[in-house]
C-alpha atoms as a PDB file:
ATOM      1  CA  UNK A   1       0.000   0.000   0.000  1.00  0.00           C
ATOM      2  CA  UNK A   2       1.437   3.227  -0.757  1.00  0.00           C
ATOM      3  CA  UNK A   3       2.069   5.749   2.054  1.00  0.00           C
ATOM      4  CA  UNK A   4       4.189   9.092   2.719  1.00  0.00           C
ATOM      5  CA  UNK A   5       7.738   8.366   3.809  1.00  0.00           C
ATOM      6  CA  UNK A   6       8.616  10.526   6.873  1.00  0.00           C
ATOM      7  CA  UNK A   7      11.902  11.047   8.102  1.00  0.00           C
ATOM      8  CA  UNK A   8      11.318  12.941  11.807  1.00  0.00           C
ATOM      9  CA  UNK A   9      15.153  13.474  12.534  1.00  0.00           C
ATOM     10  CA  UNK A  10      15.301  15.956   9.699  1.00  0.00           C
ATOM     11  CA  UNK A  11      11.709  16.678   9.172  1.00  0.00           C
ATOM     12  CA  UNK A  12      11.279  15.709   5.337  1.00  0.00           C
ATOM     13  CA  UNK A  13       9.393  13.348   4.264  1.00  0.00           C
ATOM     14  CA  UNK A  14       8.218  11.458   0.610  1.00  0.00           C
ATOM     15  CA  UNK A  15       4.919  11.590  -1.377  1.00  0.00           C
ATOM     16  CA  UNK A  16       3.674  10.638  -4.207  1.00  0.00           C
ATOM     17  CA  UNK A  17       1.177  13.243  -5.573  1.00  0.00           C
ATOM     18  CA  UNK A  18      -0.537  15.267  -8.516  1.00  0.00           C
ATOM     19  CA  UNK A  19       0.900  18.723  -8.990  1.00  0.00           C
ATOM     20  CA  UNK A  20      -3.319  20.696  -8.843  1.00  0.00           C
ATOM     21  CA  UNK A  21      -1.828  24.151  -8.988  1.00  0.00           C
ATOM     22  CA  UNK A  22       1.455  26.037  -9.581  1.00  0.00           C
ATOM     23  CA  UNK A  23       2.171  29.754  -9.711  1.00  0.00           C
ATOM     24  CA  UNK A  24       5.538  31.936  -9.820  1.00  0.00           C
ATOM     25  CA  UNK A  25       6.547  32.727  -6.448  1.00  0.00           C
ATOM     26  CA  UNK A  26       9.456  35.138  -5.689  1.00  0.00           C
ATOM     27  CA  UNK A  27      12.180  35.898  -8.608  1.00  0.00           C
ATOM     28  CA  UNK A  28      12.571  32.351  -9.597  1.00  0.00           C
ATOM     29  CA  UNK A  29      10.210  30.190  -7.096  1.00  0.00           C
ATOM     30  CA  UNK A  30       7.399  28.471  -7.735  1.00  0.00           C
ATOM     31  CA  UNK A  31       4.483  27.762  -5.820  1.00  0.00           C
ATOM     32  CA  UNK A  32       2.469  24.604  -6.259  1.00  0.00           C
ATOM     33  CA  UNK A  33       0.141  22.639  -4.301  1.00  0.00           C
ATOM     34  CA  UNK A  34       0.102  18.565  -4.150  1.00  0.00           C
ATOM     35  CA  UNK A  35      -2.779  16.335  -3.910  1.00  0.00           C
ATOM     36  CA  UNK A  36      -1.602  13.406  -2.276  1.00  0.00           C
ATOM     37  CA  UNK A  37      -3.091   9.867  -0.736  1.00  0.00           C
ATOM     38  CA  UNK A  38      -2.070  10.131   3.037  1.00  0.00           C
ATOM     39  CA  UNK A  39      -1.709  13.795   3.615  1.00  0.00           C
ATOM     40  CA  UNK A  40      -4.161  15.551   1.880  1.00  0.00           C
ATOM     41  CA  UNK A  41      -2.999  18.980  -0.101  1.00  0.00           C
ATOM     42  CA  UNK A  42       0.585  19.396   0.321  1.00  0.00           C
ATOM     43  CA  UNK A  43       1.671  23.589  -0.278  1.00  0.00           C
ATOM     44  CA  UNK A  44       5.104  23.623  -1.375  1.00  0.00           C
ATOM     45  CA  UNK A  45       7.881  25.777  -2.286  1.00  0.00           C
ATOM     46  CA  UNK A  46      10.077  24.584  -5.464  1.00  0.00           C
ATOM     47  CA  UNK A  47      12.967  26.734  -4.845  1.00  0.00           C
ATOM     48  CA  UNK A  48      14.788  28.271  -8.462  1.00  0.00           C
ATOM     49  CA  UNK A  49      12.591  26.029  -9.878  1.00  0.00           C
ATOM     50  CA  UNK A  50      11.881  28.758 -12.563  1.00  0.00           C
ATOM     51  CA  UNK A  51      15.888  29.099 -12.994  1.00  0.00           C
ATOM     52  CA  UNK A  52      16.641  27.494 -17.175  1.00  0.00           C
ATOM     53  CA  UNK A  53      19.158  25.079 -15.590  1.00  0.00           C
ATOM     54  CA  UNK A  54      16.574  23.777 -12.816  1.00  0.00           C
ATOM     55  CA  UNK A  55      16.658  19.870 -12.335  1.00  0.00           C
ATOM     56  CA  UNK A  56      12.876  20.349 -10.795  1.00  0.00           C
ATOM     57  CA  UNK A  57      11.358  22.553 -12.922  1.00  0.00           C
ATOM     58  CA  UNK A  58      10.286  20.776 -15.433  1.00  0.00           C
ATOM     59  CA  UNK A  59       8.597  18.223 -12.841  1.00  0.00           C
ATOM     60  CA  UNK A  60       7.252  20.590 -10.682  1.00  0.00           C
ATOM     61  CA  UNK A  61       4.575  22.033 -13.248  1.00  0.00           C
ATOM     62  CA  UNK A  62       1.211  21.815 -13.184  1.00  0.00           C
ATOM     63  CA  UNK A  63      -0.726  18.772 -14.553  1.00  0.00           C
ATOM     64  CA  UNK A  64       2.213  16.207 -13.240  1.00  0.00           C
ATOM     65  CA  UNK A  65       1.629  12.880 -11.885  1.00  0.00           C
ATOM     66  CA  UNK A  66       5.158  13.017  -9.434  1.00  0.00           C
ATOM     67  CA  UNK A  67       7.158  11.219  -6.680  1.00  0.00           C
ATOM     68  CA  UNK A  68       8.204  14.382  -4.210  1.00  0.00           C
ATOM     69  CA  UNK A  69      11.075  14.842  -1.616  1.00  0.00           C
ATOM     70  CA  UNK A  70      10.031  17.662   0.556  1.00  0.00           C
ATOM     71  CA  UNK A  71      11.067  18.906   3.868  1.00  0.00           C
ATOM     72  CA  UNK A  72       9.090  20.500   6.778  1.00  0.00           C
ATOM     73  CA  UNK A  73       8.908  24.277   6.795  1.00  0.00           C
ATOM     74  CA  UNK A  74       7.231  26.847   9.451  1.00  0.00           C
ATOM     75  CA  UNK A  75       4.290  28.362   6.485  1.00  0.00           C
ATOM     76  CA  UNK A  76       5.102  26.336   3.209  1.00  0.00           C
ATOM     77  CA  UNK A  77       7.305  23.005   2.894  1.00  0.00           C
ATOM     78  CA  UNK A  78      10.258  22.708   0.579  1.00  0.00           C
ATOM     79  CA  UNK A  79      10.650  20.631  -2.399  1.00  0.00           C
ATOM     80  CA  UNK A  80      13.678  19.202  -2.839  1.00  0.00           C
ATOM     81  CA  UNK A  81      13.765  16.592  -5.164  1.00  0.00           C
ATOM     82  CA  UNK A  82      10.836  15.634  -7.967  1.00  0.00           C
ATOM     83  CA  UNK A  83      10.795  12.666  -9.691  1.00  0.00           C
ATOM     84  CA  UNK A  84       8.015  12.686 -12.817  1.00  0.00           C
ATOM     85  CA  UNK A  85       5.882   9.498 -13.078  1.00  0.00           C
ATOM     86  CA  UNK A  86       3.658  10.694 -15.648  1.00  0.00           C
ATOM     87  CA  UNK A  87       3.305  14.210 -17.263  1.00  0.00           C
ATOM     88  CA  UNK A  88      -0.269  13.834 -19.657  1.00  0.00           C
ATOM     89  CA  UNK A  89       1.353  14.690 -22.640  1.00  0.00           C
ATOM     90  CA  UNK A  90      -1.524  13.921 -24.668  1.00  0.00           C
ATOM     91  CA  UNK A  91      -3.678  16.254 -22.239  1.00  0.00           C
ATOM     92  CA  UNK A  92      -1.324  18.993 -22.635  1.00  0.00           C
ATOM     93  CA  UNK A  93      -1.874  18.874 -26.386  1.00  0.00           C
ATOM     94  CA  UNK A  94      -5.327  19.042 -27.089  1.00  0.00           C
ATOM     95  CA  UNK A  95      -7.306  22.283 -25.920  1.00  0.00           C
ATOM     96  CA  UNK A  96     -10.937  20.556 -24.593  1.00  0.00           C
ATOM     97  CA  UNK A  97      -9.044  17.693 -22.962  1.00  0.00           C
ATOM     98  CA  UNK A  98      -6.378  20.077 -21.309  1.00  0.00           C
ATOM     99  CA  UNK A  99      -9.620  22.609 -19.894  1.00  0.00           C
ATOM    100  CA  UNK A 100     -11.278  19.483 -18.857  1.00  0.00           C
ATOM    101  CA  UNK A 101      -8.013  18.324 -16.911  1.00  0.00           C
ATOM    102  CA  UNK A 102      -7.647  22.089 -15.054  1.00  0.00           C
ATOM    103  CA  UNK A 103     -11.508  21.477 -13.902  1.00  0.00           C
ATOM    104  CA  UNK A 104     -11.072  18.206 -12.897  1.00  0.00           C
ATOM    105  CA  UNK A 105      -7.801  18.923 -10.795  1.00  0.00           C
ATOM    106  CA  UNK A 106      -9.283  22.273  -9.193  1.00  0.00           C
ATOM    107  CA  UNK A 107     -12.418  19.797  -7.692  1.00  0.00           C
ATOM    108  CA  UNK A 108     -10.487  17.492  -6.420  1.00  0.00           C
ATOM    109  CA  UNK A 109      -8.652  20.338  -5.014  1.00  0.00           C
ATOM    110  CA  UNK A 110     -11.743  21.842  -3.465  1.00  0.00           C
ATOM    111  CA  UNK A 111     -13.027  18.676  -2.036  1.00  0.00           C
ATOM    112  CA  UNK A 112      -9.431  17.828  -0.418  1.00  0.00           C
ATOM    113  CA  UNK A 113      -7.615  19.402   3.073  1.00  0.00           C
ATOM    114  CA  UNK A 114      -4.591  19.954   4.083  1.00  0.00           C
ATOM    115  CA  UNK A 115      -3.279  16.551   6.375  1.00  0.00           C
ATOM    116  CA  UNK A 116      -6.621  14.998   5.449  1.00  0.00           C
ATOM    117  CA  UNK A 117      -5.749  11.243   4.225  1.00  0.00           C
ATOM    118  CA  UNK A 118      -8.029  10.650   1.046  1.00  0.00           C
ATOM    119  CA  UNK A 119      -6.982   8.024  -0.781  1.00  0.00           C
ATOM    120  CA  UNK A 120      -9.822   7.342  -2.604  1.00  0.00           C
ATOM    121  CA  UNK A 121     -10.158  10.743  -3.917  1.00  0.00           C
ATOM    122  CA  UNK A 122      -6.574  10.451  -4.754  1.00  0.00           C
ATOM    123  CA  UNK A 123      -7.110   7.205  -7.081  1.00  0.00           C
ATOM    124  CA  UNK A 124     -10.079   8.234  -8.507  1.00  0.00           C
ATOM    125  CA  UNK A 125      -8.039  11.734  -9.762  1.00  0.00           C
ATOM    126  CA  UNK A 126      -5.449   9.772 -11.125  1.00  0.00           C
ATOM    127  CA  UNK A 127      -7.155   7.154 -13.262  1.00  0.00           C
ATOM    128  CA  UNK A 128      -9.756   9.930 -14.670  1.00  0.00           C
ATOM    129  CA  UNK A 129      -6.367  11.710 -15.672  1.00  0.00           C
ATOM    130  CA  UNK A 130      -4.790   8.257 -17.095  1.00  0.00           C
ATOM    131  CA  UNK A 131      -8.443   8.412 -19.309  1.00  0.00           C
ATOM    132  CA  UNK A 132      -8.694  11.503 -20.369  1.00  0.00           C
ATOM    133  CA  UNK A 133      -4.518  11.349 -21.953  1.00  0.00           C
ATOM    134  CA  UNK A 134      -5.299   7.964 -23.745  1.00  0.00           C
ATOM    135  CA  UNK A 135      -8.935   8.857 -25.281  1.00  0.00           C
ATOM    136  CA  UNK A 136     -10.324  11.715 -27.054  1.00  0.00           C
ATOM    137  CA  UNK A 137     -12.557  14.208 -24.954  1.00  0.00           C
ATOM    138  CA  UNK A 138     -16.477  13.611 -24.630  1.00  0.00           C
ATOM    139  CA  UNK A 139     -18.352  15.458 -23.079  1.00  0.00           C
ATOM    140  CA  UNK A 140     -20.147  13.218 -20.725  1.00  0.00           C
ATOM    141  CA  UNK A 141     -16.775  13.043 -19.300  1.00  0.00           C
ATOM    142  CA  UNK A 142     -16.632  15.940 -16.691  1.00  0.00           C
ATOM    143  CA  UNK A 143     -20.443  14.759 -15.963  1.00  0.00           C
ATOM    144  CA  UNK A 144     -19.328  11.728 -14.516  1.00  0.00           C
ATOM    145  CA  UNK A 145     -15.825  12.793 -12.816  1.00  0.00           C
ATOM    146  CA  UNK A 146     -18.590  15.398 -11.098  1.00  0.00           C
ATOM    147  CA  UNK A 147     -20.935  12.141 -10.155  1.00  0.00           C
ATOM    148  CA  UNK A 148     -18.211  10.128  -8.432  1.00  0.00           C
ATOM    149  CA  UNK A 149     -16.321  12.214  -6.885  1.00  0.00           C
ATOM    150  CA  UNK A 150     -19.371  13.503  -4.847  1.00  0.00           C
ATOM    151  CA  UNK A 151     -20.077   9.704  -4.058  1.00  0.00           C
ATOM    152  CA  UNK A 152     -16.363   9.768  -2.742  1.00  0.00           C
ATOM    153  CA  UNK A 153     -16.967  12.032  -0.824  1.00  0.00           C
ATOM    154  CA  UNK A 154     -20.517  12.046   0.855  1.00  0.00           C
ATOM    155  CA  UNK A 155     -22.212  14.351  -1.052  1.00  0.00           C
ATOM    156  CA  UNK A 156     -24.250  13.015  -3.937  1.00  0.00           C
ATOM    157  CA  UNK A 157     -27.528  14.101  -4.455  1.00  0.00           C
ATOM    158  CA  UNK A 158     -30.663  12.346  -3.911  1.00  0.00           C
ATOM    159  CA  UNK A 159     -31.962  10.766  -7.193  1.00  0.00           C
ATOM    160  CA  UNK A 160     -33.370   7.508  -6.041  1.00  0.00           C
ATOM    161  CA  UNK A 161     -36.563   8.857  -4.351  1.00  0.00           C
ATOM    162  CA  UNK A 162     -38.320  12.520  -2.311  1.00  0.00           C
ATOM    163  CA  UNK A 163     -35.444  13.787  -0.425  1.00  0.00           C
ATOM    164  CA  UNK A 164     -38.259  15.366   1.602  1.00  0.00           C
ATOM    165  CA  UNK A 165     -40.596  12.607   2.589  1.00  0.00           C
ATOM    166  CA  UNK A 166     -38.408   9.323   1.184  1.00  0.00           C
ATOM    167  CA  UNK A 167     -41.292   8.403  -1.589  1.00  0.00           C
ATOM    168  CA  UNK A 168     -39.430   5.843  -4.559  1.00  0.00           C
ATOM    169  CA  UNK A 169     -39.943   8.347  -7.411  1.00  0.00           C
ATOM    170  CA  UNK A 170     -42.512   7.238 -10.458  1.00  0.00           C
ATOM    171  CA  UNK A 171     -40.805   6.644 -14.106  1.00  0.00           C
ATOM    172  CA  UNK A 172     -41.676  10.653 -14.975  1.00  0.00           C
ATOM    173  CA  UNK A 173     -40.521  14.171 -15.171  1.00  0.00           C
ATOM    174  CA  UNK A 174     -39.654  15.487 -11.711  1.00  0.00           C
ATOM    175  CA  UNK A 175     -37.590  18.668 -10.516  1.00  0.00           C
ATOM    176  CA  UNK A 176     -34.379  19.201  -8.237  1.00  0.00           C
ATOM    177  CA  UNK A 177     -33.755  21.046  -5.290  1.00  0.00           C
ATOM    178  CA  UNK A 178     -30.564  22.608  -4.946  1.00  0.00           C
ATOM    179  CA  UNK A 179     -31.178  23.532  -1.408  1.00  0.00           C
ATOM    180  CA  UNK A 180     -32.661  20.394  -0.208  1.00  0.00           C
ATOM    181  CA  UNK A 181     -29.846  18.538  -2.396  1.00  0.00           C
ATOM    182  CA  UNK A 182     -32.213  16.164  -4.532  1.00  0.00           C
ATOM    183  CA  UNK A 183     -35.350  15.005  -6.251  1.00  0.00           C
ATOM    184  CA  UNK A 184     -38.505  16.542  -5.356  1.00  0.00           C
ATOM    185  CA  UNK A 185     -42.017  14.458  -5.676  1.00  0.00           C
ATOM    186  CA  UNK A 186     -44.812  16.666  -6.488  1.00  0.00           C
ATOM    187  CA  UNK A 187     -46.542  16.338  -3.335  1.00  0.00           C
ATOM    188  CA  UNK A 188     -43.510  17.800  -1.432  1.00  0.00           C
ATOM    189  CA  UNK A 189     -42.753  20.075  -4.374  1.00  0.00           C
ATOM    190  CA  UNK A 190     -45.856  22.251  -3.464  1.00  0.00           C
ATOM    191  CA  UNK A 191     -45.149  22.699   0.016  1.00  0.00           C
ATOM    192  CA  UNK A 192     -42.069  24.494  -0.723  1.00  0.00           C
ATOM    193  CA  UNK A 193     -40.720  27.486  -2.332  1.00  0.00           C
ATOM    194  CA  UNK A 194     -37.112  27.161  -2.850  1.00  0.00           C
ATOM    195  CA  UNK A 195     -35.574  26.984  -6.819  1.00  0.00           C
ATOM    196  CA  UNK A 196     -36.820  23.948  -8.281  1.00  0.00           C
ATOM    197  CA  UNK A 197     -34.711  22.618 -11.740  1.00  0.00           C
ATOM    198  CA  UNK A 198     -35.660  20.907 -14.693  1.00  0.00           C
ATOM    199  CA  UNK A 199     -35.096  17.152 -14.570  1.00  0.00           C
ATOM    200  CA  UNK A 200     -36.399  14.959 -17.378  1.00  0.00           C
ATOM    201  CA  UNK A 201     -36.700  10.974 -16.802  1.00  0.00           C
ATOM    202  CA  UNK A 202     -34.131  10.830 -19.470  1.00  0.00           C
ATOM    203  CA  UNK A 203     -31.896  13.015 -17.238  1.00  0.00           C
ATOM    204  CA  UNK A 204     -32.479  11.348 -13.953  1.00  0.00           C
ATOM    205  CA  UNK A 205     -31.578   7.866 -15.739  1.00  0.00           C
ATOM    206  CA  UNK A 206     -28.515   9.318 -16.903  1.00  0.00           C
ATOM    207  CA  UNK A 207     -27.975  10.709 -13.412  1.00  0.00           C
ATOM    208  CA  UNK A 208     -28.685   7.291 -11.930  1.00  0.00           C
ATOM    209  CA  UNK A 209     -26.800   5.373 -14.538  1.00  0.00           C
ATOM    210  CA  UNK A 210     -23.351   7.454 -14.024  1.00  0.00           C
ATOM    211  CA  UNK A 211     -23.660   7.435  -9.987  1.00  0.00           C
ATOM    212  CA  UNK A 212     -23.187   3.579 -10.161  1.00  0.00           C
ATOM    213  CA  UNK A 213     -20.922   3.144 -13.145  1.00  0.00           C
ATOM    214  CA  UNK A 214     -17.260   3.204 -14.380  1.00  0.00           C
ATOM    215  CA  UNK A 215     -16.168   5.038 -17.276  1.00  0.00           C
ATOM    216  CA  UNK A 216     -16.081   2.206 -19.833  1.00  0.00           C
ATOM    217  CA  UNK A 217     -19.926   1.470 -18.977  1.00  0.00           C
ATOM    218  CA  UNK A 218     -20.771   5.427 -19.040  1.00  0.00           C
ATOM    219  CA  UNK A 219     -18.578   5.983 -22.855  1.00  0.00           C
ATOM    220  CA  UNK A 220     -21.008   4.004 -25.004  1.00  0.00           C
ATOM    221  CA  UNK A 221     -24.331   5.971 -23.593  1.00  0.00           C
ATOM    222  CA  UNK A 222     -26.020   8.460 -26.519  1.00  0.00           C
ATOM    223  CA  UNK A 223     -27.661  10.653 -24.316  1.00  0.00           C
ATOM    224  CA  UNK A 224     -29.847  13.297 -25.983  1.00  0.00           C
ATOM    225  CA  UNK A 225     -28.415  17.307 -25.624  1.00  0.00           C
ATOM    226  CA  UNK A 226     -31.523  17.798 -23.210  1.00  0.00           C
ATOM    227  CA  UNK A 227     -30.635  15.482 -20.948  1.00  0.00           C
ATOM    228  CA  UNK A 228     -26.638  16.611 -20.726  1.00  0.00           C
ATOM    229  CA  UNK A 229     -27.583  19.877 -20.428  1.00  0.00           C
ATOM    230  CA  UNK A 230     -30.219  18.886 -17.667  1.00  0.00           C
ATOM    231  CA  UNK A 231     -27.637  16.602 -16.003  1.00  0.00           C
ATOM    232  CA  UNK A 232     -25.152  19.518 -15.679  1.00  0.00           C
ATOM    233  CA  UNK A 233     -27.077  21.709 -14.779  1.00  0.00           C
ATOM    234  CA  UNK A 234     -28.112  19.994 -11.438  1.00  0.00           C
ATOM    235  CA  UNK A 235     -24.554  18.991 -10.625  1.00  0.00           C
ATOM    236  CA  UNK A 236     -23.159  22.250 -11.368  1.00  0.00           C
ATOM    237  CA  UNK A 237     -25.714  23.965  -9.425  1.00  0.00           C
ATOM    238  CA  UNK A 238     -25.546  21.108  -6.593  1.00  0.00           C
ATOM    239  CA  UNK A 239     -21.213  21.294  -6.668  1.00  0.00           C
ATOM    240  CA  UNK A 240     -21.398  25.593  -5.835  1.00  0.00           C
ATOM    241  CA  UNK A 241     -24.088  24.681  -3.019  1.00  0.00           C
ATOM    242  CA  UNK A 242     -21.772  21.678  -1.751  1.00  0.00           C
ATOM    243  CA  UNK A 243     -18.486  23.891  -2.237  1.00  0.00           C
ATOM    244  CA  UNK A 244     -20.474  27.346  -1.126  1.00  0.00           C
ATOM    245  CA  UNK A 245     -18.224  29.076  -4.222  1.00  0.00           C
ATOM    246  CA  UNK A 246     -17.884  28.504  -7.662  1.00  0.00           C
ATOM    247  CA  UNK A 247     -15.334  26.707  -9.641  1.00  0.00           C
ATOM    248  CA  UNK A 248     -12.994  29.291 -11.589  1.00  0.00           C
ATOM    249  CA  UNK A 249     -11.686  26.913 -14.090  1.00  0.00           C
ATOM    250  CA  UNK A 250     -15.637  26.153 -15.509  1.00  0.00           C
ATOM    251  CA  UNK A 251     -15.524  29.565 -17.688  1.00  0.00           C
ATOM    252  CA  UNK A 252     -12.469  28.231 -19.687  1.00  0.00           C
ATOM    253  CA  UNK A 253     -14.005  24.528 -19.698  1.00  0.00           C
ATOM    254  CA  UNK A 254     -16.944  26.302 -20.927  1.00  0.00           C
ATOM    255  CA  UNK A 255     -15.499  28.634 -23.633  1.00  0.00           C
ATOM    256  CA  UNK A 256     -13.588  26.016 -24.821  1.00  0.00           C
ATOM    257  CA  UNK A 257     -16.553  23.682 -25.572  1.00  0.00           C
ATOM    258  CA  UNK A 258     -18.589  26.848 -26.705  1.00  0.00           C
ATOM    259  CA  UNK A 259     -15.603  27.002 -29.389  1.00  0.00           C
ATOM    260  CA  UNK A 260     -15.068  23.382 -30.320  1.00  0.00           C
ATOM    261  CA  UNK A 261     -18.968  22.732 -30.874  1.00  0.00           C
ATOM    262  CA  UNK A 262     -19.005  25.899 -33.148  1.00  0.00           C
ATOM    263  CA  UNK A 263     -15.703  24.948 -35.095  1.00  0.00           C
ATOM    264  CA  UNK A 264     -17.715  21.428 -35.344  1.00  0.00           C
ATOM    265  CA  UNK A 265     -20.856  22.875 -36.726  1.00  0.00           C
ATOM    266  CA  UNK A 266     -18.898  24.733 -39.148  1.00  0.00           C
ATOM    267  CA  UNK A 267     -17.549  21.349 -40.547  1.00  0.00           C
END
């Protein structure tokens, strides 16, 4: 089983993580934060790592799939040493796939705390990164990262039956409630007042069928545009409740799909 490596007599220890955000940090620094299994987001210091002759530069960027060296430090650790174990090179060169990848990566981020032991969360980063580098992008892709990682972690939505009263749900139309965090049956539906969204039977099977699936059973599905856009629409409403903020990284995911569907229709 993998674990950190901790070395107490001179307070450095070794993780194996995925680089979720770097930015310049002094004259020649660089600032990047680790997801890891056993300690949760790791906020680091890559000293001269911006220098041309840097041994960890390259390895310390953003997007990296790494095996760290770092050592304790009284705000921000140090990394020392960086060895890359996989750098998405296929992600990096496609546009919708690399969006897709910063979206993905600033979730996991949000749903992830510092010296909070996730490995779960952790895997199911890493393999959704391993997919998205060796297949092309589709779209139902970010849908179902979305799905499981809120099963991960607690927080999926009620789809099965009333969140209010427990009712099993008929085979119809029936609406969501982002403040109540799932399906509403019409009987409970009138006694409140709170936003109530769209959601098709074709969208709550989709809902259903992604909550208990992998990838390779999800890829195959031909779900109508009214349904996606109905699925999203409920998780992306139901994430910014979970998360109380919204995602920065969705306006580029969505430009970037705004532009590739347009460049597609043009074909």
């Amino acid at each position: 089983m993998r674990q950190a490596v901790v070395s107490s007599r001179h307070k450095s220890y070794s993780v194996e993580a995925i680089v979720v955000r770097a930015a310049d940090f002094g004259e020649a620094d660089r600032l990047v934060t680790l997801l890891t299994p056993f300690k949760g987001l790791v906020r680091a210091v890559a000293r001269g790592a911006r220098k041309p002759k840097s041994r960890i530069g390259g390895s310390a960027d953003l997007l990296r799939h790494v095996k760290a060296s770092l050592h304790e430090g009284r705000s921000l650790d140090g990394l020392s040493q960086v060895q890359s174990l996989d750098s998405f090179r296929s992600i990096r060169s496609d546009l919708s796939r690399m969006s897709t990848a910063l979206y993905i990566c600033e979730l996991a981020e949000r749903f992830s705390v510092e010296g909070g032991p996730n490995p779960p969360l952790f895997d199911h980063l890493l393999k959704t990164l391993r997919t998205l580098d060796a297949e092309q992008y589709r779209p139902l892709f970010s849908r179902w990262f979305e799905v499981r990682l809120l099963h991960l972690n607690g927080f999926l939505p009620v789809i099965g039956a009333c969140v209010d009263c427990g009712t099993p749900l008929e085979p119809r139309d029936h609406v969501f409630s982002t403040a109540r965090g799932g399906l509403v049956c019409p009987e409970c539906r009138a006694t409140e007042s709170d936003v109530l969204l769209p959601a098709s039977l074709g969208a709550v099977k989709l809902l259903r069928h992604m909550a208990r699936s992998d990838w390779d059973r999800v890829r195959p599905l031909q779900a109508g545009d009214d349904e996606v856009r109905q699925a999203s629409r409920i998780l992306r409403e139901h994430l910014h409740f979970v998360l109380d903020r919204s995602v920065r990284s969705t306006a580029f995911m969505d430009e970037v799909t705004s532009f590739q569907d347009r460049v597609t229709g043009q074909v």
